[in-house]
Protein backbone atom coordinates (compact mmCIF):
# COMPACT_ATOMS: atom_id res chain seq x y z
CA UNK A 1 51.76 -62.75 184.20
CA UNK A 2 52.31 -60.27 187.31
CA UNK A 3 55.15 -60.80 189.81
CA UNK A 4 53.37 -62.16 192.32
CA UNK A 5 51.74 -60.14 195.08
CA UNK A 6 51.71 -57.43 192.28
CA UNK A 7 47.80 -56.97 190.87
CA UNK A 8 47.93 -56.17 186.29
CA UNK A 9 48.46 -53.18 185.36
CA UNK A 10 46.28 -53.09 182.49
CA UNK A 11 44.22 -56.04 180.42
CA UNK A 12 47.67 -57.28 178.80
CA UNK A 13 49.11 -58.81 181.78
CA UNK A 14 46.66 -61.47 181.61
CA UNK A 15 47.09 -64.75 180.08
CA UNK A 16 44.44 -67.12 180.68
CA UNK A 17 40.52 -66.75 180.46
CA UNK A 18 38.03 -68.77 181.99
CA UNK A 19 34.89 -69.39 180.03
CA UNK A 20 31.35 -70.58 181.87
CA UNK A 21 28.17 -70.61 180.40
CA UNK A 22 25.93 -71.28 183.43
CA UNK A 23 26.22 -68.87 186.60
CA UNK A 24 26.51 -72.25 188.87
CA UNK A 25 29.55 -73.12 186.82
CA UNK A 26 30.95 -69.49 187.14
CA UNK A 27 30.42 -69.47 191.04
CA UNK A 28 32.15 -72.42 191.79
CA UNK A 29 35.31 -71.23 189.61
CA UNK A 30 35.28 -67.48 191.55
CA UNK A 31 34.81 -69.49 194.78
CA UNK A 32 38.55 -70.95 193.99
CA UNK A 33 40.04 -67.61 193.30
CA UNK A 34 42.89 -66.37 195.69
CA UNK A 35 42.19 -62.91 194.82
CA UNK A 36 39.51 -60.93 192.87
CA UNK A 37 40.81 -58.08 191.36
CA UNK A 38 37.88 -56.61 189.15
CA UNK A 39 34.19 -57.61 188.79
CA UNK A 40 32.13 -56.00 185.90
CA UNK A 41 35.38 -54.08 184.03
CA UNK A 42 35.32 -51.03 187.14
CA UNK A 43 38.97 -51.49 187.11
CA UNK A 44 40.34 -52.77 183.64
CA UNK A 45 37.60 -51.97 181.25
CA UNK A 46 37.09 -53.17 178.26
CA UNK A 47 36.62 -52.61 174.40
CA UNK A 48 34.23 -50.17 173.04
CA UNK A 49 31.49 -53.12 171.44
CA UNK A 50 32.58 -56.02 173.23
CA UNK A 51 29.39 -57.38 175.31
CA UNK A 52 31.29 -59.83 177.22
CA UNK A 53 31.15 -59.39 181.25
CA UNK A 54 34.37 -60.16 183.09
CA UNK A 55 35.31 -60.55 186.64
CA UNK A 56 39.00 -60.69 186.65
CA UNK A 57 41.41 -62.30 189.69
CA UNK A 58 44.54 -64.51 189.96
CA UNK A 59 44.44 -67.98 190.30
CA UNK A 60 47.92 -69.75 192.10
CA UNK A 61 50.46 -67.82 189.78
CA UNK A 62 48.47 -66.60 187.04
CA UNK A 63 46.44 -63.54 186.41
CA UNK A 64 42.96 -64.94 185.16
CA UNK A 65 39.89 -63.17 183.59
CA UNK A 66 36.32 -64.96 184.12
CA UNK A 67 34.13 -64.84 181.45
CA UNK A 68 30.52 -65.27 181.42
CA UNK A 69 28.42 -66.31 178.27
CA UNK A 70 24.85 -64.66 177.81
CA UNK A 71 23.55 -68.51 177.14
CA UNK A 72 24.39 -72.12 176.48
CA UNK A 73 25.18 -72.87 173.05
CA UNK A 74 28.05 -73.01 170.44
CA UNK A 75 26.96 -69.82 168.84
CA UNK A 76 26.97 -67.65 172.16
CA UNK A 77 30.64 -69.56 173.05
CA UNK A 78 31.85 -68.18 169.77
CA UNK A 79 30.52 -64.61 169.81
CA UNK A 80 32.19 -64.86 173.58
CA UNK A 81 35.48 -65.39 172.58
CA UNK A 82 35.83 -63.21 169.36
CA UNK A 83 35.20 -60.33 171.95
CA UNK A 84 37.14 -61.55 174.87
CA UNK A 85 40.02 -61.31 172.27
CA UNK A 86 39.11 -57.57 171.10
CA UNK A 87 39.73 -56.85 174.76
CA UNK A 88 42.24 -59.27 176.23
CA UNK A 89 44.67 -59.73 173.35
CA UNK A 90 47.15 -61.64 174.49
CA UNK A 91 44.95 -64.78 175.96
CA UNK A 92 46.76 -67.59 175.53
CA UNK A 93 45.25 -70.72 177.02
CA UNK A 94 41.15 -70.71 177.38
CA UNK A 95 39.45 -73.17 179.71
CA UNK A 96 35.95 -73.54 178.45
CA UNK A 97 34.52 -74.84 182.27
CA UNK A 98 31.12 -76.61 183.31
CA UNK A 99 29.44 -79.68 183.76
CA UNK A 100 28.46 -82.24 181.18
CA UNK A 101 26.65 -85.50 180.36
CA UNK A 102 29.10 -88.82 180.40
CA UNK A 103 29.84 -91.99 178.32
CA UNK A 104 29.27 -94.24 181.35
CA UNK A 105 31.50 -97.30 179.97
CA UNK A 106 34.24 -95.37 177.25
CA UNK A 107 36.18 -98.49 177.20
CA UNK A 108 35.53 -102.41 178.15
CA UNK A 109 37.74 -101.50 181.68
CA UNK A 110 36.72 -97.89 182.09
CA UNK A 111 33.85 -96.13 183.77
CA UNK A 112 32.94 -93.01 184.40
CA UNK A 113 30.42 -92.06 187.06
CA UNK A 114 29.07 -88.84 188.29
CA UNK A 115 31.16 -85.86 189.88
CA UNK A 116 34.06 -87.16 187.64
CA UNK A 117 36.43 -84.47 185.11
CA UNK A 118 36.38 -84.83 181.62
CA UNK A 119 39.11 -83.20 179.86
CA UNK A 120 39.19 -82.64 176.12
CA UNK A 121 42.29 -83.66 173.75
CA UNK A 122 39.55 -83.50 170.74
CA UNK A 123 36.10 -82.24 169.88
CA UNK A 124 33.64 -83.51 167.90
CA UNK A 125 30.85 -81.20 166.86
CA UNK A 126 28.36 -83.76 165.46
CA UNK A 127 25.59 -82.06 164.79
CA UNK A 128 27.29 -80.22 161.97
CA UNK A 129 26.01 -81.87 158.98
CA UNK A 130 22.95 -81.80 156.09
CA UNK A 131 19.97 -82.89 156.67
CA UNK A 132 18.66 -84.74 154.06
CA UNK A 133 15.01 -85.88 153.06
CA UNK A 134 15.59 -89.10 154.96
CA UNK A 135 17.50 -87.90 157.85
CA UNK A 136 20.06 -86.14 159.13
CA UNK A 137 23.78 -86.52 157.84
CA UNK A 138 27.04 -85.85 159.80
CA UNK A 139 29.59 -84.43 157.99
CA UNK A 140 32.48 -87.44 157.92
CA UNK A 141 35.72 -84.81 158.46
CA UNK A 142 34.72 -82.97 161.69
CA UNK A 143 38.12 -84.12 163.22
CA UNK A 144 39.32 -82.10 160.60
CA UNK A 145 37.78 -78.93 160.87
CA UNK A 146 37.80 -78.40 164.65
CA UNK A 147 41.99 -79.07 164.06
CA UNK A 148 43.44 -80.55 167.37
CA UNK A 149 44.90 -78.48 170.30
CA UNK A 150 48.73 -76.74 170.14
CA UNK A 151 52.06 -78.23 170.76
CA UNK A 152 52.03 -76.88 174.13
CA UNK A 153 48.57 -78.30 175.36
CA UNK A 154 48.89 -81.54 173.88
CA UNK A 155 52.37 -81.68 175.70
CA UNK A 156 50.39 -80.56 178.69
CA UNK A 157 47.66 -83.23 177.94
CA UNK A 158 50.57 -86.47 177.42
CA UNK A 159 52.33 -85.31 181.10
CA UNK A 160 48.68 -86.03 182.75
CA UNK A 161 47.66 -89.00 181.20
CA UNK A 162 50.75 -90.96 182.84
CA UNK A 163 49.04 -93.05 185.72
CA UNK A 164 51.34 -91.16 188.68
CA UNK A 165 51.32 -87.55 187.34
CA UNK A 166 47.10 -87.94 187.14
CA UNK A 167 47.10 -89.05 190.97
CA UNK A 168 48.43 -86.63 192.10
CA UNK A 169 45.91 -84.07 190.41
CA UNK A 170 43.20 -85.92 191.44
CA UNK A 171 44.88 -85.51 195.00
CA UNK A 172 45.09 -81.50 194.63
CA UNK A 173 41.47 -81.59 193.06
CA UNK A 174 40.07 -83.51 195.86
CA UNK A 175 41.31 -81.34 198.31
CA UNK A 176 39.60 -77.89 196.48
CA UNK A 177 36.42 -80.37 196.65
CA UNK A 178 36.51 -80.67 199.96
CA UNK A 179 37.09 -76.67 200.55
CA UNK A 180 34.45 -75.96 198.32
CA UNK A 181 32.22 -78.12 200.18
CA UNK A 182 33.00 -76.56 203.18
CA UNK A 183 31.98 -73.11 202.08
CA UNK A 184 28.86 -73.87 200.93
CA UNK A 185 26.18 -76.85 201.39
CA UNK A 186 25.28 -77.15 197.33
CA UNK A 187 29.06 -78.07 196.81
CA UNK A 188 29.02 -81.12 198.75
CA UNK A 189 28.61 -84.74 197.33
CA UNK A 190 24.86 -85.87 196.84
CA UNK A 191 26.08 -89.12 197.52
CA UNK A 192 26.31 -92.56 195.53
CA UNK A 193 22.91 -93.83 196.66
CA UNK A 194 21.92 -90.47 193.91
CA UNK A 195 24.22 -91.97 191.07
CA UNK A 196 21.82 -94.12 189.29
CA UNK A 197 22.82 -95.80 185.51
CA UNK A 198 19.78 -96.91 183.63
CA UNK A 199 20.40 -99.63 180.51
CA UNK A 200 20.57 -97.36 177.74
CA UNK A 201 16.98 -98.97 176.59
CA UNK A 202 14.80 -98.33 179.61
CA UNK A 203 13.65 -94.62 179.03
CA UNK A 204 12.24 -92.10 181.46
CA UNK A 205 8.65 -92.22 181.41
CA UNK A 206 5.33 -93.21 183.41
CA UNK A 207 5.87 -96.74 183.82
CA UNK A 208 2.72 -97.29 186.35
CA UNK A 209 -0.63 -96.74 184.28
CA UNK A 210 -3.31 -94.44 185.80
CA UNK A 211 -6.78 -93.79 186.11
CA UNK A 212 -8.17 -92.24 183.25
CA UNK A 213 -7.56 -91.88 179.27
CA UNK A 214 -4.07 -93.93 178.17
CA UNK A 215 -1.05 -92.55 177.96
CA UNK A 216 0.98 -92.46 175.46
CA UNK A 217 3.50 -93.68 177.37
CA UNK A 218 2.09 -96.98 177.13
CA UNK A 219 1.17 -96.83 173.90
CA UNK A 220 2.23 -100.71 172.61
CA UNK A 221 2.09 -99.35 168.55
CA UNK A 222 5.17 -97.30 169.23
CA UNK A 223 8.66 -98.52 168.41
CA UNK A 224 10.05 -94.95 168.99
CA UNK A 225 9.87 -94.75 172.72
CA UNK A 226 7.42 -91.63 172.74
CA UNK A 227 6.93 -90.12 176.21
CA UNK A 228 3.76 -87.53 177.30
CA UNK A 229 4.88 -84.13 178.16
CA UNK A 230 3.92 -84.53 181.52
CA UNK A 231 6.85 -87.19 181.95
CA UNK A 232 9.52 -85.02 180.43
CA UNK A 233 8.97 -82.82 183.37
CA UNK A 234 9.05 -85.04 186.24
CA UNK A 235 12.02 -86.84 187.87
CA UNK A 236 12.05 -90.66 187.80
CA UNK A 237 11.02 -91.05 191.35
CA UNK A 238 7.54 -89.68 190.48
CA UNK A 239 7.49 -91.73 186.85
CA UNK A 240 8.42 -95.34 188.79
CA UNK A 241 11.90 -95.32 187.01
CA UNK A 242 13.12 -98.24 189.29
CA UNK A 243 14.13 -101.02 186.67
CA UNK A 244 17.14 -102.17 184.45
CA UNK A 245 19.68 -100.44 186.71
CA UNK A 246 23.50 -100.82 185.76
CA UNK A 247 25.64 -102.24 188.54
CA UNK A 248 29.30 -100.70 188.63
CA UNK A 249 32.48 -101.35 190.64
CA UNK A 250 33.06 -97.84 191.35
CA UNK A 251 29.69 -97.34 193.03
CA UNK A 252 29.80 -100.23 195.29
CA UNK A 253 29.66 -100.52 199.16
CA UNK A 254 33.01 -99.74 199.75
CA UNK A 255 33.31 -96.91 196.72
CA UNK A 256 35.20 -93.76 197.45
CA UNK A 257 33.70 -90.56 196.26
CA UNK A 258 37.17 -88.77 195.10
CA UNK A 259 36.43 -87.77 191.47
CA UNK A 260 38.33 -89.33 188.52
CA UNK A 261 39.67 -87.65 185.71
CA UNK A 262 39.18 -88.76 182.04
CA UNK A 263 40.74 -87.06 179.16
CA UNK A 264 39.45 -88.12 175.47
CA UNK A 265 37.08 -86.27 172.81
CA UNK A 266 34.27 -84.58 174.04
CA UNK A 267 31.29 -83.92 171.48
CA UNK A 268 29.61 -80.70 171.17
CA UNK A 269 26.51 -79.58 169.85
CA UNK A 270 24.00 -77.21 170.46
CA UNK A 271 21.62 -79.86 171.40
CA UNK A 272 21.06 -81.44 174.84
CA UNK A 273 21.81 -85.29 174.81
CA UNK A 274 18.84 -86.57 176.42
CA UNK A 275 19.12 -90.33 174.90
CA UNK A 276 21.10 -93.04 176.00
CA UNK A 277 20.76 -95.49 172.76
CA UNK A 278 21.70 -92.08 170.51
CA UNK A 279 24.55 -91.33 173.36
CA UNK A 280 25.89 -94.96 172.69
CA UNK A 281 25.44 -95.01 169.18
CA UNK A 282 27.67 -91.81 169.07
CA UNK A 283 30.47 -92.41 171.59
CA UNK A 284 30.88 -96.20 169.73
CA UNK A 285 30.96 -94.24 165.91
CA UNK A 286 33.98 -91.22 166.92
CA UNK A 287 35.13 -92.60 170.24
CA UNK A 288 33.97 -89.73 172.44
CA UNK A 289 33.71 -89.48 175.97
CA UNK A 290 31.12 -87.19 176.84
CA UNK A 291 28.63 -84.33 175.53
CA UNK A 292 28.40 -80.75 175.77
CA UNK A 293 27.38 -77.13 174.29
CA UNK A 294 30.04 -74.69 174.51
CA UNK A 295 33.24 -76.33 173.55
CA UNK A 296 33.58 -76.39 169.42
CA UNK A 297 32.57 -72.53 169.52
CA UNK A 298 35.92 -71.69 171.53
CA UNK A 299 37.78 -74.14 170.36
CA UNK A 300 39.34 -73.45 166.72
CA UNK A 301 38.98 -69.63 168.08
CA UNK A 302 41.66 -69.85 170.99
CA UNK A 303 44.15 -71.90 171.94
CA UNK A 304 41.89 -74.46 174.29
CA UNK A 305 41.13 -77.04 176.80
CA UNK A 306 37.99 -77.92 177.98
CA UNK A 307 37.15 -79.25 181.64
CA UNK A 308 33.99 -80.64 182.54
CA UNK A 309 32.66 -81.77 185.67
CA UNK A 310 30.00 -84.83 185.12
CA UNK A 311 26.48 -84.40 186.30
CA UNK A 312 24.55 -86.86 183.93
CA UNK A 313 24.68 -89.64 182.03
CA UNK A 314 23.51 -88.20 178.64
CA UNK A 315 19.83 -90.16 178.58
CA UNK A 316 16.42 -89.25 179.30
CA UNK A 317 16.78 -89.84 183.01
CA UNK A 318 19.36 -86.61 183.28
CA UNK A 319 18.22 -84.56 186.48
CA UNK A 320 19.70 -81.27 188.13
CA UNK A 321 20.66 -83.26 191.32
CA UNK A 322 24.81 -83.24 190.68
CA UNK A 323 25.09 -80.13 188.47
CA UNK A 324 26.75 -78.56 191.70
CA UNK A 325 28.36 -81.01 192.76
CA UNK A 326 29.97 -81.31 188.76
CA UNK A 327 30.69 -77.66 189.02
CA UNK A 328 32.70 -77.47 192.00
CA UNK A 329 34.47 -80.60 190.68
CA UNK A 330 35.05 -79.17 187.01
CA UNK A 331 36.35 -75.72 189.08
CA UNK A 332 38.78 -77.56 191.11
CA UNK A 333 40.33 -79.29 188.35
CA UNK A 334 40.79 -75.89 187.10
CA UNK A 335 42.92 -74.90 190.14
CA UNK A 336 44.84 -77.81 189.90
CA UNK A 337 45.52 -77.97 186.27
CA UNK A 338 46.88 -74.28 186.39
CA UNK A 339 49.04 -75.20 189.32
CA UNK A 340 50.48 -77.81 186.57
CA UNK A 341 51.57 -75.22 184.41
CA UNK A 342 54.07 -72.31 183.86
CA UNK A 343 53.80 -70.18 180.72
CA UNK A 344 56.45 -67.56 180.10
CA UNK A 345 56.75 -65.05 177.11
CA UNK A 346 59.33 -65.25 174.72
CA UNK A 347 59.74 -62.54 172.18
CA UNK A 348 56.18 -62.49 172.53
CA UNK A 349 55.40 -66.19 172.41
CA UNK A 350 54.41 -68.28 175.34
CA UNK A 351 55.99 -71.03 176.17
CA UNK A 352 54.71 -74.18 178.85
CA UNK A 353 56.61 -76.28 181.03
CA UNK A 354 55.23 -79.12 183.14
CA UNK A 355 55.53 -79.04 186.22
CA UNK A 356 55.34 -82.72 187.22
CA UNK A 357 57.86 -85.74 187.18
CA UNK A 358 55.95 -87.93 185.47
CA UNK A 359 55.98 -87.04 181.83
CA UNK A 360 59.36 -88.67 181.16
CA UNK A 361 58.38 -92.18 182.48
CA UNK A 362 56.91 -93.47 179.52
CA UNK A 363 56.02 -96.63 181.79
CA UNK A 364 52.94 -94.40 183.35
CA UNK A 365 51.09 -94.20 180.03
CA UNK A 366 48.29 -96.35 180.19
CA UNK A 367 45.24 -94.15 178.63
C-alpha cells in the first residue's frame, strides 16, 4: 500500500484484487473508485501469458487492481486468479464481487429480500460430486476441501457480525447506494412493488391455456413441473405468474429500501439455480445462504471473501430486473468493507486490524 496521494510504483504495491465476472458487476465497482490509475496494463503491465485484463485504481486507502473474468463459471474464476497471481504477487485479500440468487427465509426470524449483501464465511461447492446411475451424488466433505477463510478474515468476519459494528456498514453502504444512483439511472432501486417471492412450489410457466395444440405446461401426467421453451423465455407478467405470493415484513407498506447485510455460506456451482424446491432442499441440507458461480474457483486459490449483491430468489421466476440494482449494492459494500480494514506488512506478512468498536462487545453477537 502507497502513501497516500502517492500512485504504485510497480504491480507490488498492490494488495487487494477485485474479481467480477459480469461487466455490470465490474462497472458498478470502477464507478466507486477514487482514482483510476491504469486501464488495460498501459501503465503496470503484466506477465508474459497471463490473459487476465486489469484496470487498476485505489479504493479509500488501498491500492486495488480490478479484474475481469472472460465468463461466468468456477473454471474461468480459477484460471483468473492463478494468473492474477503470476502478475500481482503479493495479493493478499481477493473480493470475488457480483450479484447472486438468495435463500429468502435462512432462519425462522431472518429474511432476505432483493438488493440485500451476502457475504461469505464458507462455501459450498455442491455440485462437486459422482453421478451415479440413479442420480447425482454430492460429495459429503465439501466443507472440507474448500478449507475456511484465514485468521485475519474470519477476525474481520466476527467484528461485523456484532449487531452495532454491521449498522454502521450498512450506513456507509447506503450512502455509496445513493451516489451510485445518482450517477446513473440503472443504479437506482426498482422498487418493492418489483420484489416478488413465489412459494417455492408455484413454478414459472403459462398458467392461462391458449388457443391451439396443449401445452405442456398443462400437461396433468407430469409430476416434474415441465415447462415449454417458450415459457423459459418470457417473464411472469406475460406467463400469468400472479398466484401463491409470499408476504414478508420487510416488504411491507412502510418498508425501507436500505439493503441488509447477511454473512453465512454461500454455495457455488457452475450451474444457475433456477428452482426454488431444489434451492430449499439445499440451503435446509448445508445451511447456506445463497447461490453463485464464481466463488469456490477463487476461493482455496487466494486468501478470500466473497460479496454479493441479491438480484433473485434462486427459482424459476429469476428475471434481470435487480441485477443493477444488486451490483451497485454488492460494489458499495465493497467500499465500505475496505474502509473497515487496515493491512500492514510485516517482514513480509500482512497483518489486519479492525477498524470498528464493536468487536470487543461480545453482547452485539447475535448472528
Amino acid at each position: 500500500m502507497s502513501p497516500l496521494g502517492m500512485r504504485p510504483t510497480d504491480r507490488s504495491e498492490f494488495g487487494i484484487a477485485i474479481i467480477c465476472a459480469l461487466t455490470l458487476e465490474a462497472d458498478a465497482i470502477e464507478a466507486l473508485f477514487d482514482e483510476t490509475y491504469d486501464k488495460f496494463g498501459r501503465v503496470y503491465g503484466k506477465q508474459s501469458g497471463d490473459t487476465n485484463v486489469y484496470l487498476t485504481g485505489r479504493i479509500g486507502q488501498h491500492n486495488v487492481v480490478l479484474c475481469y473474468l472472460p465468463g461466468i463459471g468456477i473454471g474461468s474464476a480459477a484460471g483468473a486468479a492463478a494468473n492474477l497471481q503470476v502478475s500481482y504477487t503479493r495479493i493478499h485479500l481477493a473480493l470475488v464481487v457480483g450479484i447472486c440468487g438468495a435463500v429468502p427465509f435462512p432462519s425462522p426470524n431472518t429474511e432476505i429480500i432483493l438488493g440485500d449483501i451476502i457475504i461469505s464465511d464458507c462455501v459450498i461447492q455442491y455440485d462437486f460430486g459422482r453421478q451415479y446411475p440413479d442420480g447425482f451424488r454430492q460429495k459429503s466433505d465439501v466443507k472440507g476441501i474448500l478449507g475456511r477463510p484465514n485468521q485475519e478474515i474470519r477476525t474481520l468476519l466476527a467484528a461485523l457480525k456484532g449487531r452495532r459494528t454491521r449498522r454502521e456498514l450498512e450506513a456507509q453502504i447506503y450512502e455509496h447506494v445513493q451516489f451510485l444512483g445518482e450517477e446513473e439511472h440503472v443504479w437506482q432501486h426498482p422498487g418493492l412493488v418489483h420484489d416478488v417471492l413465489f412459494e417455492a412450489s408455484y413454478h414459472h410457466k403459462h398458467h392461462q391455456q391458449r388457443p391451439g395444440p396443449t401445452c405442456i405446461c398443462f400437461d396433468p401426467t407430469s409430476t416434474s413441473g415441465v415447462v415449454c421453451d417458450e415459457a423459459v423465455q418470457k417473464d411472469c407478467s406475460s406467463l400469468g405468474c400472479t398466484g401463491n405470493q409470499i408476504t414478508r415484513r420487510r416488504c411491507g407498506m412502510n418498508a425501507t429500501t436500505k439493503p441488509s447485510i447477511h454473512i453465512g455460506s454461500l454455495a457455488s456451482a457452475n450451474t444457475v439455480m433456477k428452482s426454488g424446491e431444489h434451492r430449499d432442499k439445499i440451503a435446509e441440507r448445508e445451511g447456506i445462504i445463497g447461490f453463485e458461480m464464481e466463488g469456490a474457483g477463487v476461493w482455496d486459490s487466494l486468501p478470500c471473501i466473497i460479496i454479493k449483491g441479491v438480484c433473485d430468489y434462486a427459482d424459476s421466476h429469476k428475471n434481470k430486473i435487480w441485477q443493477d440494482y444488486a451490483a451497485a449494492t454488492a460494489a458499495s459494500c465493497v467500499k465500505a468493507f475496505l474502509a473497515c480494514w487496515t493491512p500492514r506488512t510485516t517482514q513480509g506478512n500482512f497483518n489486519m486490524f479492525i477498524d470498528l468498536d464493536a468487536h470487543n462487545n461480545p453482547d452485539l453477537y447475535s448472528w
